[in-house]
C-alpha atoms as a PDB file:
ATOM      1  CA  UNK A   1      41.266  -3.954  66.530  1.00  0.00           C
ATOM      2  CA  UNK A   2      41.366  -6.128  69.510  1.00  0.00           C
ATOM      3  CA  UNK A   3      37.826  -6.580  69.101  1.00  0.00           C
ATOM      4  CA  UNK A   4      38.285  -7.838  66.120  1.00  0.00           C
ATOM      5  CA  UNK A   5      41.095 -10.192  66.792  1.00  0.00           C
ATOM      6  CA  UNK A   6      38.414 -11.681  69.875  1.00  0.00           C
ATOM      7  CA  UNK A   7      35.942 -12.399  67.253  1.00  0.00           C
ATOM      8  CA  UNK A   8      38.269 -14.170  65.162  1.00  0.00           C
ATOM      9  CA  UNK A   9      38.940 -16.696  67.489  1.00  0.00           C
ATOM     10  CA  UNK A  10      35.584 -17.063  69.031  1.00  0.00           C
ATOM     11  CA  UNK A  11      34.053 -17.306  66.114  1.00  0.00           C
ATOM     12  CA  UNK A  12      36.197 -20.594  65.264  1.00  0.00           C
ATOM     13  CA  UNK A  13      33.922 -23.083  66.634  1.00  0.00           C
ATOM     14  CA  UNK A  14      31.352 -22.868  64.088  1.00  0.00           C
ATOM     15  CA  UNK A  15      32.064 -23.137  60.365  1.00  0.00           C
ATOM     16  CA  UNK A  16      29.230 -20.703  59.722  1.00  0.00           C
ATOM     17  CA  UNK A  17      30.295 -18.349  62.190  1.00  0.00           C
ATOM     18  CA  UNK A  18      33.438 -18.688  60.447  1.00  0.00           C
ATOM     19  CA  UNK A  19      33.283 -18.116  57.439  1.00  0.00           C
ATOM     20  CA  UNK A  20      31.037 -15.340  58.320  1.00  0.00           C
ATOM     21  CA  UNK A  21      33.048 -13.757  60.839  1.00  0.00           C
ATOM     22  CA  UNK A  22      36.469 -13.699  59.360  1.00  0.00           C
ATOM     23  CA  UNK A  23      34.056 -12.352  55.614  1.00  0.00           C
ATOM     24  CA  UNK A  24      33.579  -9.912  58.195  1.00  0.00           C
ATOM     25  CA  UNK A  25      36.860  -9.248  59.153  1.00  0.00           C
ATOM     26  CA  UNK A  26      38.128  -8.844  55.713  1.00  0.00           C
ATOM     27  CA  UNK A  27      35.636  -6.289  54.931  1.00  0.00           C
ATOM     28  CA  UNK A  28      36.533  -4.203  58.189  1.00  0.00           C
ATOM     29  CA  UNK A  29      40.165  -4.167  57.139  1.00  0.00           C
ATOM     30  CA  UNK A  30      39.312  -3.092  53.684  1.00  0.00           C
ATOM     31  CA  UNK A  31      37.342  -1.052  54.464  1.00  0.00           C
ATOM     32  CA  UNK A  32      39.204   1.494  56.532  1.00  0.00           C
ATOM     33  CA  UNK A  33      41.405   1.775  53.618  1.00  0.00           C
ATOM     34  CA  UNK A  34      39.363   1.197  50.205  1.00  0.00           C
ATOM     35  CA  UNK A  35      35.846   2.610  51.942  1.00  0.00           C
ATOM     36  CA  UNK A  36      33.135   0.469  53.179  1.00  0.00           C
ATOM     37  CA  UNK A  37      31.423  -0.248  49.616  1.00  0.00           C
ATOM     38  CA  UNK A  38      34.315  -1.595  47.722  1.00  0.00           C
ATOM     39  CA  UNK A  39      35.597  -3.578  50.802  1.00  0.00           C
ATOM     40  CA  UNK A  40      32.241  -5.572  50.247  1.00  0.00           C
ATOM     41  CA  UNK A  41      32.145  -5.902  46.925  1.00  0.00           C
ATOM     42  CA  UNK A  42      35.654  -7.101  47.053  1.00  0.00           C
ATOM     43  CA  UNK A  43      35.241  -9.742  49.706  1.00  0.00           C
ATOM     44  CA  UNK A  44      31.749 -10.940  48.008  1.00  0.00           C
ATOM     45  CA  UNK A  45      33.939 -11.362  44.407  1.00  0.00           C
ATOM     46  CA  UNK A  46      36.497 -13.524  46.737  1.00  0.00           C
ATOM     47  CA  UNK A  47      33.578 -15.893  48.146  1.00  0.00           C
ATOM     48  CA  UNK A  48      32.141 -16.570  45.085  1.00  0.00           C
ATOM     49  CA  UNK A  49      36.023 -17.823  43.689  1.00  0.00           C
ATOM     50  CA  UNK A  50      36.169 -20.094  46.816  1.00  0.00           C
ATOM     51  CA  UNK A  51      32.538 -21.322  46.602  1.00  0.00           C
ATOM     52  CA  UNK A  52      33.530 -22.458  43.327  1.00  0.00           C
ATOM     53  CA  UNK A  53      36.241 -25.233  45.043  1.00  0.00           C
ATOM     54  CA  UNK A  54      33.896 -25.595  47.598  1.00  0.00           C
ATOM     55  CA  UNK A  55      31.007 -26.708  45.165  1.00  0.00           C
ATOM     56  CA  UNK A  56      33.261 -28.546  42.872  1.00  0.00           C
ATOM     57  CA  UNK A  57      35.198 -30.757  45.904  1.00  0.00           C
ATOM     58  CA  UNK A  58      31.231 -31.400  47.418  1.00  0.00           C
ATOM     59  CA  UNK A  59      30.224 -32.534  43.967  1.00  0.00           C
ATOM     60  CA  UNK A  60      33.510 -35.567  43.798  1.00  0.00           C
ATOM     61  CA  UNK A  61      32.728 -36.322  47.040  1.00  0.00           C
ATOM     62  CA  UNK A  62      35.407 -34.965  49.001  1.00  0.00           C
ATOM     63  CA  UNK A  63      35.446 -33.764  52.520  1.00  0.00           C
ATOM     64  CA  UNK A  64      35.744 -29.844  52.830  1.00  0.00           C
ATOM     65  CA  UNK A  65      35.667 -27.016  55.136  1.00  0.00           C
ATOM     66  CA  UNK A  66      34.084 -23.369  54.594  1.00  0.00           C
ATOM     67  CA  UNK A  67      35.955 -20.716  53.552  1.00  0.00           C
ATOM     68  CA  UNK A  68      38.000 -18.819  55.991  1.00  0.00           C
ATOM     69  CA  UNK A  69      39.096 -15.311  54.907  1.00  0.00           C
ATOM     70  CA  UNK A  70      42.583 -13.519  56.252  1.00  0.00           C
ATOM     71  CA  UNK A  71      42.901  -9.639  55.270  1.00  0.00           C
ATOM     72  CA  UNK A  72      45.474  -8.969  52.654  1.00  0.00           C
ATOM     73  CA  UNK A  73      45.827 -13.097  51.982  1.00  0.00           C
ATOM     74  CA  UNK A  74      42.605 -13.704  50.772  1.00  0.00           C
ATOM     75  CA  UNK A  75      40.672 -17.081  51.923  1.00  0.00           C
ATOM     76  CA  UNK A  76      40.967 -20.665  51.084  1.00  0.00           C
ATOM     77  CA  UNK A  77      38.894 -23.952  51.530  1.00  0.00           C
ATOM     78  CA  UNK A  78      40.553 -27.036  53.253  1.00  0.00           C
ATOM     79  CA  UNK A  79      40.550 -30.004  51.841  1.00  0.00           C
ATOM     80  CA  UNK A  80      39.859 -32.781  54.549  1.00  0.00           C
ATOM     81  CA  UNK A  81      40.834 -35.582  51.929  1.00  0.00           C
ATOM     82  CA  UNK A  82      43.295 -35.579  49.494  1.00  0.00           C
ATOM     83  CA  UNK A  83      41.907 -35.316  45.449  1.00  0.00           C
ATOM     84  CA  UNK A  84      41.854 -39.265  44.183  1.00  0.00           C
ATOM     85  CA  UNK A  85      43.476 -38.398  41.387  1.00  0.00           C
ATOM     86  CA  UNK A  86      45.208 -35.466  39.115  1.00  0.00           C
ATOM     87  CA  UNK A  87      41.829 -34.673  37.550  1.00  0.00           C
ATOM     88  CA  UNK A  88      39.743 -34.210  40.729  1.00  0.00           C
ATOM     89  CA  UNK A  89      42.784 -32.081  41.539  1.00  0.00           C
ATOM     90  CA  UNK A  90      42.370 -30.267  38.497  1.00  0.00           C
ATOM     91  CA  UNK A  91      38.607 -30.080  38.239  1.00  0.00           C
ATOM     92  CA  UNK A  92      38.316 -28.917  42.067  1.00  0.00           C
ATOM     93  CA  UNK A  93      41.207 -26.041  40.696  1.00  0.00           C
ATOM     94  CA  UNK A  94      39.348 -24.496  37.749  1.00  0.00           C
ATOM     95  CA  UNK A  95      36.252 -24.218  39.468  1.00  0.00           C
ATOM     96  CA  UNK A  96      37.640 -21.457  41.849  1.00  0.00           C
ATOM     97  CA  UNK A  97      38.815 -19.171  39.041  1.00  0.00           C
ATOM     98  CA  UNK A  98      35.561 -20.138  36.565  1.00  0.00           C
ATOM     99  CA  UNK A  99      33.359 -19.342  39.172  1.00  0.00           C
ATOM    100  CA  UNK A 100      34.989 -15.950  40.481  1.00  0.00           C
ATOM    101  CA  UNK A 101      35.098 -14.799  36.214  1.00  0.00           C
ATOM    102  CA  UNK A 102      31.672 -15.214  35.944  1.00  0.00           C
ATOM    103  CA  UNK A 103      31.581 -13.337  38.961  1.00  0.00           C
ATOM    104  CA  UNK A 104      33.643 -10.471  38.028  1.00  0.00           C
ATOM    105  CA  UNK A 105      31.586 -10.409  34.242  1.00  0.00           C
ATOM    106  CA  UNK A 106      28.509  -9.915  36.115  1.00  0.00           C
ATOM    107  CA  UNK A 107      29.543  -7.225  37.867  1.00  0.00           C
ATOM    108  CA  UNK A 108      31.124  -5.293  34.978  1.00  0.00           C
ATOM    109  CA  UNK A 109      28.151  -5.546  33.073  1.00  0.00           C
ATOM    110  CA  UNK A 110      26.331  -4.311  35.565  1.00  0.00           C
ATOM    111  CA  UNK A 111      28.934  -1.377  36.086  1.00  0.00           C
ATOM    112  CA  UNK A 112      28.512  -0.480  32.183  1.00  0.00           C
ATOM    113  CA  UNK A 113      24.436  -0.672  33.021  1.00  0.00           C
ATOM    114  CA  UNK A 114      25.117   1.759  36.207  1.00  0.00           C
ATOM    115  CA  UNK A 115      27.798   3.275  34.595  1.00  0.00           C
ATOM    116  CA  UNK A 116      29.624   2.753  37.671  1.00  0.00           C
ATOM    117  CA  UNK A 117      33.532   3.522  38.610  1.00  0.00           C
ATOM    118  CA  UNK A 118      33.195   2.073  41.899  1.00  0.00           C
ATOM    119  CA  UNK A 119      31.427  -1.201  40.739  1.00  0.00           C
ATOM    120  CA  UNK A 120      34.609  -1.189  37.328  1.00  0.00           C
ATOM    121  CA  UNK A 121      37.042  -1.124  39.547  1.00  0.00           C
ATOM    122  CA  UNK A 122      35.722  -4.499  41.361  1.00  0.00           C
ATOM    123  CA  UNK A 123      35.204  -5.996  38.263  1.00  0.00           C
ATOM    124  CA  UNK A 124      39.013  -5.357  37.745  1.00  0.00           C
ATOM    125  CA  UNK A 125      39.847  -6.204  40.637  1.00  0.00           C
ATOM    126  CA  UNK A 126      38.095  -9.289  40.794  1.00  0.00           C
ATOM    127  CA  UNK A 127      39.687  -9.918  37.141  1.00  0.00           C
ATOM    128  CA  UNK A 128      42.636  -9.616  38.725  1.00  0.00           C
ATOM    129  CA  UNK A 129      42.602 -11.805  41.646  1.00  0.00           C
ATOM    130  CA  UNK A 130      41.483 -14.578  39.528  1.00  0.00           C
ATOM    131  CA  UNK A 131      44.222 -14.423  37.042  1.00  0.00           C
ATOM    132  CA  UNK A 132      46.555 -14.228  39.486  1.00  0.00           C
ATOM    133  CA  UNK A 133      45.543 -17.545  40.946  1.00  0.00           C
ATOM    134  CA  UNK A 134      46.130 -18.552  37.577  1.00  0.00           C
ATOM    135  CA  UNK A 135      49.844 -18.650  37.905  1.00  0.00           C
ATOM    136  CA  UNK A 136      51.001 -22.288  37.197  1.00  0.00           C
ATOM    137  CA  UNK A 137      52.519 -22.660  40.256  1.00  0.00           C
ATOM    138  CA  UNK A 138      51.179 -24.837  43.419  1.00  0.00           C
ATOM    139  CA  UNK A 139      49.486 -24.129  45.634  1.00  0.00           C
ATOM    140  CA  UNK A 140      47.641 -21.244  43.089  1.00  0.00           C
ATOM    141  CA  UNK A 141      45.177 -22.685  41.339  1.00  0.00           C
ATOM    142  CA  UNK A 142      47.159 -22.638  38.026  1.00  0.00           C
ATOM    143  CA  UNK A 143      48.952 -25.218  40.161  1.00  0.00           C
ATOM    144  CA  UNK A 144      46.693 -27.212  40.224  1.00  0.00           C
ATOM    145  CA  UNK A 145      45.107 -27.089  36.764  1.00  0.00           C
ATOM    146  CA  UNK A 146      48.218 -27.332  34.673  1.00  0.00           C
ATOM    147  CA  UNK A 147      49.593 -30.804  36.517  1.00  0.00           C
ATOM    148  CA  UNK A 148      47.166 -32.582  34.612  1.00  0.00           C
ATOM    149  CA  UNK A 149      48.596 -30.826  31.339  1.00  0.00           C
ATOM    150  CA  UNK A 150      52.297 -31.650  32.852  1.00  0.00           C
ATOM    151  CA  UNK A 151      53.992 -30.851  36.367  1.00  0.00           C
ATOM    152  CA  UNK A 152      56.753 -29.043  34.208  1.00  0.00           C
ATOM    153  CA  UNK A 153      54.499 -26.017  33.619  1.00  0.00           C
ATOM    154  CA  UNK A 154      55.204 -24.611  36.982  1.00  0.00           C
ATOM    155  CA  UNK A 155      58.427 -23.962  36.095  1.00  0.00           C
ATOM    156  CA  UNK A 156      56.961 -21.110  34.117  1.00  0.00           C
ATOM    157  CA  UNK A 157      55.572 -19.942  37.180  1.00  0.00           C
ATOM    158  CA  UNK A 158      58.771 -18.913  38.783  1.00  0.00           C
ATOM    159  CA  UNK A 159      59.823 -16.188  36.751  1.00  0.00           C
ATOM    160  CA  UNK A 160      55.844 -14.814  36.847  1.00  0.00           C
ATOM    161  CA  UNK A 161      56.129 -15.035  40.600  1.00  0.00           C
ATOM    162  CA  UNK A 162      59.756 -13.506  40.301  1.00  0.00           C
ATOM    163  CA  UNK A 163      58.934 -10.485  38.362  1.00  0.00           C
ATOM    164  CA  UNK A 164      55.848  -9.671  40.106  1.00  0.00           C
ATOM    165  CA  UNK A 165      58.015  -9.949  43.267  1.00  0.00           C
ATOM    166  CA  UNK A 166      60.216  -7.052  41.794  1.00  0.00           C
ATOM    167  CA  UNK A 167      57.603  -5.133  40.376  1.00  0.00           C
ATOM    168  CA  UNK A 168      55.406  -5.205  43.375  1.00  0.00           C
ATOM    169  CA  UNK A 169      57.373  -6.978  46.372  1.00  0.00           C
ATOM    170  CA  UNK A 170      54.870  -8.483  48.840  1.00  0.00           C
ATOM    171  CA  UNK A 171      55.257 -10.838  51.687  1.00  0.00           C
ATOM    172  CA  UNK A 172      52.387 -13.127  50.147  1.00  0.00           C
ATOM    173  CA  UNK A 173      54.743 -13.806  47.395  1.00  0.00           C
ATOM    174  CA  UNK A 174      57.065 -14.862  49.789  1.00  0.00           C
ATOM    175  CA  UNK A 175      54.938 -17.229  51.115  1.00  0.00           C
ATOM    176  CA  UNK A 176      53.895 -18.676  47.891  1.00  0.00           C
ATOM    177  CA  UNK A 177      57.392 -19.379  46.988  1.00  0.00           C
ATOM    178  CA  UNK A 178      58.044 -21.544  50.152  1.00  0.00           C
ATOM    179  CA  UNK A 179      55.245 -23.208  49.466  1.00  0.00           C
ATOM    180  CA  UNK A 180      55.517 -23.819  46.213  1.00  0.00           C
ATOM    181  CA  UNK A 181      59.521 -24.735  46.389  1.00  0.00           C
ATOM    182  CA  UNK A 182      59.259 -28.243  47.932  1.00  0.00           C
ATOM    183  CA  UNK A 183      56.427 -29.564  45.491  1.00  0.00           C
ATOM    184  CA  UNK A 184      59.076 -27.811  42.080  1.00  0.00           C
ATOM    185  CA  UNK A 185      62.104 -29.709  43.452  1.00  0.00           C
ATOM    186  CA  UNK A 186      60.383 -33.123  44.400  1.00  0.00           C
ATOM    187  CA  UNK A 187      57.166 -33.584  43.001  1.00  0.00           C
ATOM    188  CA  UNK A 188      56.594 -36.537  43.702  1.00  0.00           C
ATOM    189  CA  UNK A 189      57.633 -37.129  47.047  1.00  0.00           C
ATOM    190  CA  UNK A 190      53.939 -36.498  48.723  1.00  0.00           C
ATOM    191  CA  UNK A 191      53.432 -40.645  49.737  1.00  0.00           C
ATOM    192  CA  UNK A 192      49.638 -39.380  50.265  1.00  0.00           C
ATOM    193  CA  UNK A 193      49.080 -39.749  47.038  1.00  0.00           C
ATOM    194  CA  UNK A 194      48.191 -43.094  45.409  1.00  0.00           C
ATOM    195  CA  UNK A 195      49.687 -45.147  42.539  1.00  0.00           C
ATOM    196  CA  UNK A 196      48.585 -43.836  39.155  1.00  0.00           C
ATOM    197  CA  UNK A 197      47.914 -40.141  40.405  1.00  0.00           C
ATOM    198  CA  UNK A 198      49.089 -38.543  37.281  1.00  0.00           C
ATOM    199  CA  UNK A 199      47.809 -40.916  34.952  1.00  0.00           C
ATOM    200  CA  UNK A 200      44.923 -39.594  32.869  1.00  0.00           C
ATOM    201  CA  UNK A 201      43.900 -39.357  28.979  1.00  0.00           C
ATOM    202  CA  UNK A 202      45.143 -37.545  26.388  1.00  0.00           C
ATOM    203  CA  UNK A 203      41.674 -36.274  25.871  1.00  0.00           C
ATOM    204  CA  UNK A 204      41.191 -35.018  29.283  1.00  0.00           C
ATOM    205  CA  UNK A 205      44.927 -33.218  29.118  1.00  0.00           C
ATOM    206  CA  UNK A 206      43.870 -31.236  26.141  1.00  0.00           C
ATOM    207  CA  UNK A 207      40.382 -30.780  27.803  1.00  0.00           C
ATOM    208  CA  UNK A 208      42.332 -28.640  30.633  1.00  0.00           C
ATOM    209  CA  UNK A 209      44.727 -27.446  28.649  1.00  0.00           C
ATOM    210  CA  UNK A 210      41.938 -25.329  26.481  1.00  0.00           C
ATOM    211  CA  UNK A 211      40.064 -24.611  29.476  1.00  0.00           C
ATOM    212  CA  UNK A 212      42.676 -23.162  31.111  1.00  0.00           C
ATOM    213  CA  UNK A 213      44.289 -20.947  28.165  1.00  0.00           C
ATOM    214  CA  UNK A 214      41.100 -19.772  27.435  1.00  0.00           C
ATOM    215  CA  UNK A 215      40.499 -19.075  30.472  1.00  0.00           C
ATOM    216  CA  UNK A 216      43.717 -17.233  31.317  1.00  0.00           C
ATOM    217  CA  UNK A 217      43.259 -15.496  27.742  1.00  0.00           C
ATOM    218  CA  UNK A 218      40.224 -13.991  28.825  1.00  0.00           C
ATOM    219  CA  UNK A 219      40.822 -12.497  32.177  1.00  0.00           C
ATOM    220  CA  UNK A 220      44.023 -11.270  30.572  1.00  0.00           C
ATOM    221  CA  UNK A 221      42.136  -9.370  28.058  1.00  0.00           C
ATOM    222  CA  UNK A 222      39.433  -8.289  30.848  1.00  0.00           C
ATOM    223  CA  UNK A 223      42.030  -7.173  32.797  1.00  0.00           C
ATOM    224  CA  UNK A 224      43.904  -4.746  30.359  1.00  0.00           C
ATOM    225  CA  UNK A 225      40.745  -3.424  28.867  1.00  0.00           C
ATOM    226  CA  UNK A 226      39.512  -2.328  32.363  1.00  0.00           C
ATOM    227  CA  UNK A 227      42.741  -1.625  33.415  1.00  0.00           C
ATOM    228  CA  UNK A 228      42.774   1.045  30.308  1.00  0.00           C
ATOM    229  CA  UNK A 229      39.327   2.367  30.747  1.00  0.00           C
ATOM    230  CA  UNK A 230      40.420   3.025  34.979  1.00  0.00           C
ATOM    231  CA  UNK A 231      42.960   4.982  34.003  1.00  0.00           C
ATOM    232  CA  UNK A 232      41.685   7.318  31.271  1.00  0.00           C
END
């Protein structure tokens, strides 16, 4: 373990090294728990979610570090400028969660193919993960999709987060609350942010809107199904 922890930080001078070495990480940790296999395939469904942001924030233009991984928190890009407006927010925000479905649908076809348990259960996992993001809450990516619809959907995040809090109580959650508590109470109140943030079309609001239902409406339906098929 203290090997590891070295790595971690000498790793940190190269975003490569990185990205690589805390991927690394990850699948160590996992992997003394889940097996090595699974660790992998679980870490590999996570890059290709954060590639997805990564791609996306390249693509407007914006300035953005790899992907760093933490065990047990999962990974995250940072974004070395602020989005210009609500839908570079929004666009950078769906591309996480598109990315890591078509991700997770590639395995699980290849899992019916192999008939595979071990390769089912990361396509449910990685189902999962990516719904969960899906919470409308900032900073998960439903966060960020659903304030171009209208900030006021992530008060329906807060009983979500609640319940799976007392279902399934995890310090994560914890986090996520803090996090998410200044931006529910004042909105408004980052002065980063330029005039005319929020405003966008009508067009564009029902654009995310379907994306992100439909989205959410599949993994939901992914999820269950595998989660059924697991257990029997």
């Amino acid at each position: 373990m203290k090997l590891l922890v070295f790595l971690f930080y000498a790793l940190k001078s190269s975003k490569f090294l990185l990205t690589g070495g805390t991927m690394l990480l990850s699948m160590v940790t996992y992997a003394f728990i889940f097996g090595w296999q699974y660790a992998v395939g679980f870490v590999l469904l996570i890059f290709c979610h954060e590639m997805g942001h990564f791609l996306a924030a390249r693509q407007r233009g914006l300035n953005v570090g790899a992907p760093t991984f933490i065990p047990f928190v999962g990974a995250w890009i940072q974004l070395k400028d602020l989005p210009h407006d609500v839908e570079t927010e929004a666009y950078v925000g769906l591309a996480g969660p598109v990315a890591g479905t078509i991700a997770s649908l590639a395995v699980y076809f290849l899992a019916r193919d192999q008939q595979s348990g071990l390769l089912m259960a990361l396509a449910y996992s990685g189902m999962m993960l990516n719904l969960f993001n899906l919470i409308p809450l900032s900073p998960l990516d439903g966060g960020r999709i659903t304030a171009i619809i209208s900030p006021k959907m992530w008060w329906i995040g807060v009983p979500i987060l609640g319940g799976l809090f007392l279902f399934h109580p995890s310090p994560m959650l914890l986090l996520i609350a803090v996090l998410a508590l200044p931006q529910l109470l004042n909105r408004r109140a980052d002065l980063d942010r330029p005039a005319g943030y929020y405003t966008v079309s009508l067009n564009k609001r029902v654009e995310y809107a379907v994306w992100y239902l439909g989205l959410t409406l599949l993994l939901a339906s992914m999820s269950y199904s595998l989660h059924q098929h697991l257990r029997a």
